[in-house]
Protein backbone atom coordinates (compact mmCIF):
# COMPACT_ATOMS: atom_id res chain seq x y z
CA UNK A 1 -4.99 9.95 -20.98
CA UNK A 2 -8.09 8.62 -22.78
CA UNK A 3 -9.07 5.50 -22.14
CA UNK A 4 -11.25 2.99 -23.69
CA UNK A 5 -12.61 0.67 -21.28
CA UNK A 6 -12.31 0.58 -17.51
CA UNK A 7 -11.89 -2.94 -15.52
CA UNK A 8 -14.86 -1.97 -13.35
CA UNK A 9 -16.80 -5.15 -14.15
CA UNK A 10 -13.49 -7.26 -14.95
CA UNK A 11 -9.95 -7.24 -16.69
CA UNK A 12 -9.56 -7.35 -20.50
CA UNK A 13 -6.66 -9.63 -21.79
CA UNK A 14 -4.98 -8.56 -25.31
CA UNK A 15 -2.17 -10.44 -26.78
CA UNK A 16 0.65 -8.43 -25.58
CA UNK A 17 1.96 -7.42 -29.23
CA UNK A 18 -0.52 -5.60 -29.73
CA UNK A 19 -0.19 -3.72 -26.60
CA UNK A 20 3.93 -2.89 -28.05
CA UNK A 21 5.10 -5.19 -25.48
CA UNK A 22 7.78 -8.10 -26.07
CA UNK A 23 6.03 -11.54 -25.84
CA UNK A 24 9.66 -13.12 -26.10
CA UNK A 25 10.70 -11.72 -23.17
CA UNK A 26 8.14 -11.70 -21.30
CA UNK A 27 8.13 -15.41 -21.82
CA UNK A 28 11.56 -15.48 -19.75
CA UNK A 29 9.51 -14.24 -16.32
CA UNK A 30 7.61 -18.02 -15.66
CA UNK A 31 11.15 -19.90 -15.38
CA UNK A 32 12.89 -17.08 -13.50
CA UNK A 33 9.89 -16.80 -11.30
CA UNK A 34 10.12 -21.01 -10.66
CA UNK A 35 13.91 -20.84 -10.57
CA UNK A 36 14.50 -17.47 -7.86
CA UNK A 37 10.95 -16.06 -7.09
CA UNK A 38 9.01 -19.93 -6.14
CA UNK A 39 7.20 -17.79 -3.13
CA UNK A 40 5.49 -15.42 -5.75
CA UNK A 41 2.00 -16.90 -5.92
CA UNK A 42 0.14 -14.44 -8.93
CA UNK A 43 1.58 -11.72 -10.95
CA UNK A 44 -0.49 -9.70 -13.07
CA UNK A 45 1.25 -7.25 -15.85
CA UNK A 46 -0.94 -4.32 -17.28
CA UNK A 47 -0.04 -2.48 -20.33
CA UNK A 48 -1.90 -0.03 -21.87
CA UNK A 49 -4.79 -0.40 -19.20
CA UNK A 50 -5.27 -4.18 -20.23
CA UNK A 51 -3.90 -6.77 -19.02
CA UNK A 52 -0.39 -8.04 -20.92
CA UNK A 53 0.63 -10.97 -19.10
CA UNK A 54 -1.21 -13.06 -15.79
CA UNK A 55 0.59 -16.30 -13.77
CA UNK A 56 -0.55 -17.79 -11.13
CA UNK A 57 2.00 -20.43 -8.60
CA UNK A 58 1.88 -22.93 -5.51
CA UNK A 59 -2.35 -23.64 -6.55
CA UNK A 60 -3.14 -20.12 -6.13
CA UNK A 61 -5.59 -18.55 -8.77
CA UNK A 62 -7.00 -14.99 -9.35
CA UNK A 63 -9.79 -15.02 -7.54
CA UNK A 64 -7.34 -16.08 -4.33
CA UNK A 65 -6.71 -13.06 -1.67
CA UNK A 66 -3.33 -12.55 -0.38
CA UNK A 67 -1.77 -10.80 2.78
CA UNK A 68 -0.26 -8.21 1.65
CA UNK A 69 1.32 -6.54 4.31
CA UNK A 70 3.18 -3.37 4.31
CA UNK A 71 1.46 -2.49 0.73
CA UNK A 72 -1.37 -1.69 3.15
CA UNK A 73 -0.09 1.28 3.78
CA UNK A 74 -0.07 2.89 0.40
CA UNK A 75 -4.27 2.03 0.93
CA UNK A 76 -4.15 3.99 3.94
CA UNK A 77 -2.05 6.94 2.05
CA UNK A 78 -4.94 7.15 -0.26
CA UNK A 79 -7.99 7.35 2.00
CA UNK A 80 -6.15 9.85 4.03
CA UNK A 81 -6.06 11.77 0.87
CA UNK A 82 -9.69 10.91 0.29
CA UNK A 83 -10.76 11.89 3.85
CA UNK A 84 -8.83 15.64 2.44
CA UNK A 85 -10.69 15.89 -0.66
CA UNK A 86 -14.17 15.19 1.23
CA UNK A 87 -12.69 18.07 3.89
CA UNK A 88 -13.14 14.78 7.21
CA UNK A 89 -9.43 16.37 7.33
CA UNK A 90 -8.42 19.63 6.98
CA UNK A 91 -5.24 19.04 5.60
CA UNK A 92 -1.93 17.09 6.17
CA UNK A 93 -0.18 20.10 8.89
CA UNK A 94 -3.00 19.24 10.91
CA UNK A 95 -1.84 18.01 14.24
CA UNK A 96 -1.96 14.11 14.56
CA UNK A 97 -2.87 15.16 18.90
CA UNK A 98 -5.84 16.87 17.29
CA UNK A 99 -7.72 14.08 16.79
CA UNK A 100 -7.08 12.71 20.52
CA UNK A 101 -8.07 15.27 22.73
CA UNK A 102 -8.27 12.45 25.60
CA UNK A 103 -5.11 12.02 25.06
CA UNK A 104 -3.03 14.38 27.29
CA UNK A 105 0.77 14.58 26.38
CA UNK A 106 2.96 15.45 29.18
CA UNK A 107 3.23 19.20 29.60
CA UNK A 108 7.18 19.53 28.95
CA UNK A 109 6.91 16.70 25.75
CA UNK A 110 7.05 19.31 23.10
CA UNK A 111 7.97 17.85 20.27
CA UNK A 112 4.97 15.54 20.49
CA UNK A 113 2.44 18.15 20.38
CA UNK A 114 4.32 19.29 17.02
CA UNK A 115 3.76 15.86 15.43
CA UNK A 116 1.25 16.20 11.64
CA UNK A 117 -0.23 13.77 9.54
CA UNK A 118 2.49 14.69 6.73
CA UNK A 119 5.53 13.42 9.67
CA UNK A 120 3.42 10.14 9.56
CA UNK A 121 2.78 9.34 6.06
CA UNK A 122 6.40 10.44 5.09
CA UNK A 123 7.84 8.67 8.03
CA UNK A 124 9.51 11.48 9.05
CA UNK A 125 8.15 11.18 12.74
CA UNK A 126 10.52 10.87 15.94
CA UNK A 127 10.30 7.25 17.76
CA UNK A 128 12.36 5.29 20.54
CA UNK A 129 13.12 2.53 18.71
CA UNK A 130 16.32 2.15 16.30
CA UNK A 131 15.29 2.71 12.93
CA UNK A 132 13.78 -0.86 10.86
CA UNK A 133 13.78 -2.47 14.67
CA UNK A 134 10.09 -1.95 15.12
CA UNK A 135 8.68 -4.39 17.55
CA UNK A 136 5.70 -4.58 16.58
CA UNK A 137 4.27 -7.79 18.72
CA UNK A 138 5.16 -5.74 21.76
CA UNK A 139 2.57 -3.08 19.88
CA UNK A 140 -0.35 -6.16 18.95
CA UNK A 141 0.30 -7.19 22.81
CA UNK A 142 -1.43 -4.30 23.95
CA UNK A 143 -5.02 -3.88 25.19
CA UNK A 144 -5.09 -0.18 23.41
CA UNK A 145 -2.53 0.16 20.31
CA UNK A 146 -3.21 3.89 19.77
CA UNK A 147 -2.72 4.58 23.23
CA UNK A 148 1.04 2.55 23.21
CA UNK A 149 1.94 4.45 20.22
CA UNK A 150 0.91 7.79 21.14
CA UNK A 151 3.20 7.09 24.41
CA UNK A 152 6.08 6.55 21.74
CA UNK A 153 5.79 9.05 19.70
CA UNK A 154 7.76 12.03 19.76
CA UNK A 155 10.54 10.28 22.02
CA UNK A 156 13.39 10.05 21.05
CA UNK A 157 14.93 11.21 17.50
CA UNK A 158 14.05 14.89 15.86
CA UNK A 159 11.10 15.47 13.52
CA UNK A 160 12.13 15.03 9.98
CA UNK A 161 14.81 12.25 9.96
CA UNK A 162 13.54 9.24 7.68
CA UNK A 163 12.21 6.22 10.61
CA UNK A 164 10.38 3.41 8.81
CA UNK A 165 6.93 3.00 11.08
CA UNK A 166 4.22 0.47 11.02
CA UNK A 167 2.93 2.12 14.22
CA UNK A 168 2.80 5.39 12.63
CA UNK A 169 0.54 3.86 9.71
CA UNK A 170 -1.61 2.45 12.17
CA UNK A 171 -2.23 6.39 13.87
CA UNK A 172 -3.19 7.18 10.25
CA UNK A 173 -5.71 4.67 10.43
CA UNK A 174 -7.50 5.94 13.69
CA UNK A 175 -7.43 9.20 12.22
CA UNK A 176 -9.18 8.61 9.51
CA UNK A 177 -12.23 6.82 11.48
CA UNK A 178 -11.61 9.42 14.26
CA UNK A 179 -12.77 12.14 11.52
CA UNK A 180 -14.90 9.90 9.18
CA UNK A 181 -16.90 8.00 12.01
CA UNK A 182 -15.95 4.53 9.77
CA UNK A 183 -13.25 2.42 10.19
CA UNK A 184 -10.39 2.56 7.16
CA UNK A 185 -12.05 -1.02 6.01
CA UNK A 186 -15.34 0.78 5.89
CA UNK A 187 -14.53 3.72 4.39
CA UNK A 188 -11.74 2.13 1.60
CA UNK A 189 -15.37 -0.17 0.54
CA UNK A 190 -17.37 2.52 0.42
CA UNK A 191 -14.99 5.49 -0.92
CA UNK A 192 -12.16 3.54 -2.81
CA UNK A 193 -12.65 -0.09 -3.57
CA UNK A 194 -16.49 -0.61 -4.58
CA UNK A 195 -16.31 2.71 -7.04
CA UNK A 196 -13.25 0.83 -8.90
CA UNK A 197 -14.57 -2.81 -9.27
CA UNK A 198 -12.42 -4.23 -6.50
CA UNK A 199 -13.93 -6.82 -4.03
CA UNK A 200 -15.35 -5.91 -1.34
CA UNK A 201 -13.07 -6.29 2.12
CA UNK A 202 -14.68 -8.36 4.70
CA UNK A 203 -14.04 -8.01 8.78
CA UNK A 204 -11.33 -10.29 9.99
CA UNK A 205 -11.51 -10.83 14.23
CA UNK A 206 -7.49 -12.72 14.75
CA UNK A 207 -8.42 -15.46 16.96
CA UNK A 208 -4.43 -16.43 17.19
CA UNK A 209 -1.11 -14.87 16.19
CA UNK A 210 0.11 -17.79 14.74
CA UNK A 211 2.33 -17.48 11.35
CA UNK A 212 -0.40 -18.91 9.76
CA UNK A 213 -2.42 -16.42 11.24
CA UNK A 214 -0.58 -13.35 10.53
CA UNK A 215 0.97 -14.08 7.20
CA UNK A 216 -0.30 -17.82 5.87
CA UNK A 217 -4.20 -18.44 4.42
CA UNK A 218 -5.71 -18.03 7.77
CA UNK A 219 -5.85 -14.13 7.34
CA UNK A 220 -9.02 -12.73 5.34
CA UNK A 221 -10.20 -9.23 4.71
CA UNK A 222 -8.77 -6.99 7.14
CA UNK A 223 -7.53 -7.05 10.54
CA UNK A 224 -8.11 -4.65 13.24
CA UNK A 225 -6.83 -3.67 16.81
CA UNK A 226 -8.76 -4.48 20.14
CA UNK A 227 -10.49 -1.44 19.64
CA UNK A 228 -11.83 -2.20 15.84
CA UNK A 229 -9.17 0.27 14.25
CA UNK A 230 -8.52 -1.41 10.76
CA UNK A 231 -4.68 -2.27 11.17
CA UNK A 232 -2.89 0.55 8.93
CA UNK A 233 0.32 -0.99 8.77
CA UNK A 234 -0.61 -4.38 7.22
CA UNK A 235 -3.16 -7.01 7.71
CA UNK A 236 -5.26 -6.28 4.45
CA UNK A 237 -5.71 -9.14 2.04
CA UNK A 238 -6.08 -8.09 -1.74
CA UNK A 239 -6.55 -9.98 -5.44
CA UNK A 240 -3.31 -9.61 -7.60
CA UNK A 241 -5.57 -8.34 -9.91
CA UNK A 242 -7.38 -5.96 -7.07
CA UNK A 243 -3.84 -4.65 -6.86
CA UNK A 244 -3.48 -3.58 -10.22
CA UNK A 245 -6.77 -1.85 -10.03
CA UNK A 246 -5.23 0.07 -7.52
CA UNK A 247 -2.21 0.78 -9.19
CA UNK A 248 -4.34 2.06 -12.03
CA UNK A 249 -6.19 4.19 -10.44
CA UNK A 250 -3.15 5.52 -9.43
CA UNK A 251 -1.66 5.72 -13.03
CA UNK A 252 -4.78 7.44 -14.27
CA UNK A 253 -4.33 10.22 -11.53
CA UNK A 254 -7.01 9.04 -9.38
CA UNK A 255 -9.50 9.34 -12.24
CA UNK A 256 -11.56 6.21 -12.42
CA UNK A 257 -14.48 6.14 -15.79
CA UNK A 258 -14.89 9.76 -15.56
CA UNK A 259 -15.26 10.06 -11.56
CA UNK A 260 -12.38 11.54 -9.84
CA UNK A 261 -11.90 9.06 -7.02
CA UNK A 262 -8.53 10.90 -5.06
CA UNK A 263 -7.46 14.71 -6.35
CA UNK A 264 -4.53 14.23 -9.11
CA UNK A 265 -2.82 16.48 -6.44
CA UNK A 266 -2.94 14.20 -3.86
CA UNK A 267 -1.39 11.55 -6.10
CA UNK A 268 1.61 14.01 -7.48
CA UNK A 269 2.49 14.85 -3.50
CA UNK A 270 2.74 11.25 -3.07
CA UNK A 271 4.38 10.28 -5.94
CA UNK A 272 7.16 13.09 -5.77
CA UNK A 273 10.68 12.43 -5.67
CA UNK A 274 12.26 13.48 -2.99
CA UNK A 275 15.78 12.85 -0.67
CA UNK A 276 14.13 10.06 1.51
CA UNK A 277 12.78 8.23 -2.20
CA UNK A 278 9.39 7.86 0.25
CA UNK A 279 6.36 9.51 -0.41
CA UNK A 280 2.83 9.61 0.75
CA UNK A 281 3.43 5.68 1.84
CA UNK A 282 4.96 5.13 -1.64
CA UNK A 283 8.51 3.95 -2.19
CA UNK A 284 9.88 5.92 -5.24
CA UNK A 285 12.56 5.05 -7.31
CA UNK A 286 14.60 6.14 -10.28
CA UNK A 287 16.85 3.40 -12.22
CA UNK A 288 18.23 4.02 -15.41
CA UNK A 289 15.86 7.04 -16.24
CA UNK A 290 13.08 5.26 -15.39
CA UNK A 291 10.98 6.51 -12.68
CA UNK A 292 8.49 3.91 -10.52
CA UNK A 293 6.51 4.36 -7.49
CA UNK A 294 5.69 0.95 -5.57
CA UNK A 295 3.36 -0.03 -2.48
CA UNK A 296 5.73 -2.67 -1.08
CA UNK A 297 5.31 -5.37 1.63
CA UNK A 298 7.17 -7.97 3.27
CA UNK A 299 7.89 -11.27 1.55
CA UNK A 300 7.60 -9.43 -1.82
CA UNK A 301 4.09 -8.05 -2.41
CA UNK A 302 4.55 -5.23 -4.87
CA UNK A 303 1.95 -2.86 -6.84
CA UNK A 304 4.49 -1.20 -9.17
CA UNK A 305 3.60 2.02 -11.33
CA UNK A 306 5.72 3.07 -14.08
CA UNK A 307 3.85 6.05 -15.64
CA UNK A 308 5.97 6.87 -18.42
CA UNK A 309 5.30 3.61 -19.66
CA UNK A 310 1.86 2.54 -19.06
CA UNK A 311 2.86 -0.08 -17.07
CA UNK A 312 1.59 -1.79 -13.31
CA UNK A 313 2.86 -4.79 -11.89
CA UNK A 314 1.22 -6.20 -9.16
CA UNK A 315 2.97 -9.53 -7.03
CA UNK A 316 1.45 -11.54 -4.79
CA UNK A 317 3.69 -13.37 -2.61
CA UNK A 318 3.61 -16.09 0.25
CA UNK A 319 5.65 -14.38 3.33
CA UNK A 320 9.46 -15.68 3.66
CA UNK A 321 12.27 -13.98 5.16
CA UNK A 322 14.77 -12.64 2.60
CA UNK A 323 12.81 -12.94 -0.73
CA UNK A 324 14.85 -11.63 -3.63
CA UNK A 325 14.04 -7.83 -4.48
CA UNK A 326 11.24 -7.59 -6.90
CA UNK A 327 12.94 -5.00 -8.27
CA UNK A 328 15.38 -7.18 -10.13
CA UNK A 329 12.75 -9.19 -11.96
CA UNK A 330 10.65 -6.09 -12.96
CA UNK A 331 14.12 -4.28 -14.38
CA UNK A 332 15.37 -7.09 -16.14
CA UNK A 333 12.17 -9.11 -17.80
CA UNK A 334 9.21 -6.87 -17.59
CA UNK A 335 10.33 -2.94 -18.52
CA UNK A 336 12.52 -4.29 -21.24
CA UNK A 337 9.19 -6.10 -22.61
CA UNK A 338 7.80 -2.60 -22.91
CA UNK A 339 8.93 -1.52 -26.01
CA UNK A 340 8.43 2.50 -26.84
């Protein structure tokens, strides 16, 4: 797809009829989004590659970061597939052990030694706990994270059954610095964020684990472990409209003004439908014929892609337990807007 302009430098705002999108109804989202949504803080609509609609909530205004949690992983899918291109990794069968060798599993744990990348980013890796019961402030209570979840992994379970996994994420993360010599933070500034015009992530050292702390304005840039492994689960803050650079990258099959940034192959193994509806650390989804791939996080920070339509969606939301699905909002007041 040709495009003409890229939002290195900054965004460009067109009246949304003339990007064929349905000012009417997108003038329904503000008093749904006060009425249901009131913890969305920024919401940023692209069309066409510019930018169709832009609200901010609560005193929050573009330049503001937000934790985004969980969308964090989708990040980490794409520097792993960076980390490919620039052969760091050899490919996603390689062993996830291979890039501990001090790490000795025991001799009859089997299925551990079995373990890839792919199991990890597809979620498809055996664990102990029940599936969505994570407890992950045992995991942050730990002097040496990787070490915890290397214990855990493989126990339990069979390779290939769907088991949601912040932990997992997290091994993604140390594999990446483990075969790039910079942390994810590091290499996403130098490799991913800085070529596409989004800000640059600072360091973030958690001096509590307050709420504030771990989901409220206290967090900045990006958190990492004990051992200064960028967290690969969560714990990055972003720009709603960082996020839509993101998503457009992704919608433009990695290609970024003329510079492939991730192999279009990487994205299409990510973005495949399959029986799980999870990629690479994408959600997928098909409603009503339309197909959308979405970096989701708790609280209800979304980066939606719809490619058939030209259309992101990126949400920036304060954390709360419960939010209404995004989902609903995008279906009934933002797809509609785009008018074929």
């Amino acid at each position: 797809m040709q495009r003409n302009y890229w939002p290195t430098i900054k965004w460009k705002a067109v009246d949304p009829v003339t990007l064929r999108m349905d000012s009417e109804k997108l003038s329904e989202l503000e008093p749904m989004i006060k009425a249901e949504y009131s913890n969305i803080n920024g919401i940023v609509v692209v069309k066409n590659g510019h930018i169709a609609y832009e609200r901010y909530f609560n005193g929050y205004g573009p330049d503001d970061t937000h934790h985004v949690a969980s969308v964090t992983k989708s990040i980490i899918s794409a520097l792993i597939g960076i980390a490919i291109d620039e052969r760091y990794i050899e490919n996603v069968d390689q062993k996830v052990l291979d890039f501990f060798p001090e790490y000795v599993p025991d001799s009859a744990d089997l299925q551990k030694r079995e373990i890839t990348i792919r199991h990890l980013l597809t979620m498809t890796a055996p664990y102990p706990f029940e599936d969505w019961h994570e407890q992950l402030d045992r995991m942050c209570m730990q002097p040496d994270w990787v070490k915890y979840i290397l214990d855990m992994l493989g126990q339990k379970g069979s390779i290939g059954t769907f088991k949601y996994s912040t932990a997992g994420a997290h091994l993604l993360s140390t594999i990446i610095t483990r075969s790039t010599g910079k942390s994810a933070r590091e290499f996403a500034n130098e490799r991913l964020f800085r070529p596409i015009g989004m800000k640059e992530i600072p360091d973030h050292e958690m001096k509590a684990f307050g709420f504030e702390d771990l989901f409220g304005k206290n967090m900045k840039g990006w958190v990492k472990d004990p051992n200064g492994n960028s967290t690969g689960g969560w714990g990055l803050t972003l720009t709603p409209r960082d996020m839509a650079r993101f998503g457009f990258l992704y919608l433009n099959h990695g290609i970024w003004d003329n510079n492939q940034i991730i192999s279009g192959t990487w994205i299409d193994e990510s973005t495949a439908m399959n029986l799980n509806k999870y990629g690479y650390l994408w959600w997928l989804r098909e409603d009503d014929g339309v197909f959308a791939y979405l970096a989701l996080g708790d609280g209800g920070n979304v980066i939606c892609c719809i490619p058939e339509k030209d259309l992101i969606i990126a949400i920036a939301s304060e954390f709360i337990i419960n939010p209404l699905d995004r989902w609903k909002l995008i279906k009934e007041c933002i797809i509609p807007a785009a008018v074929n």
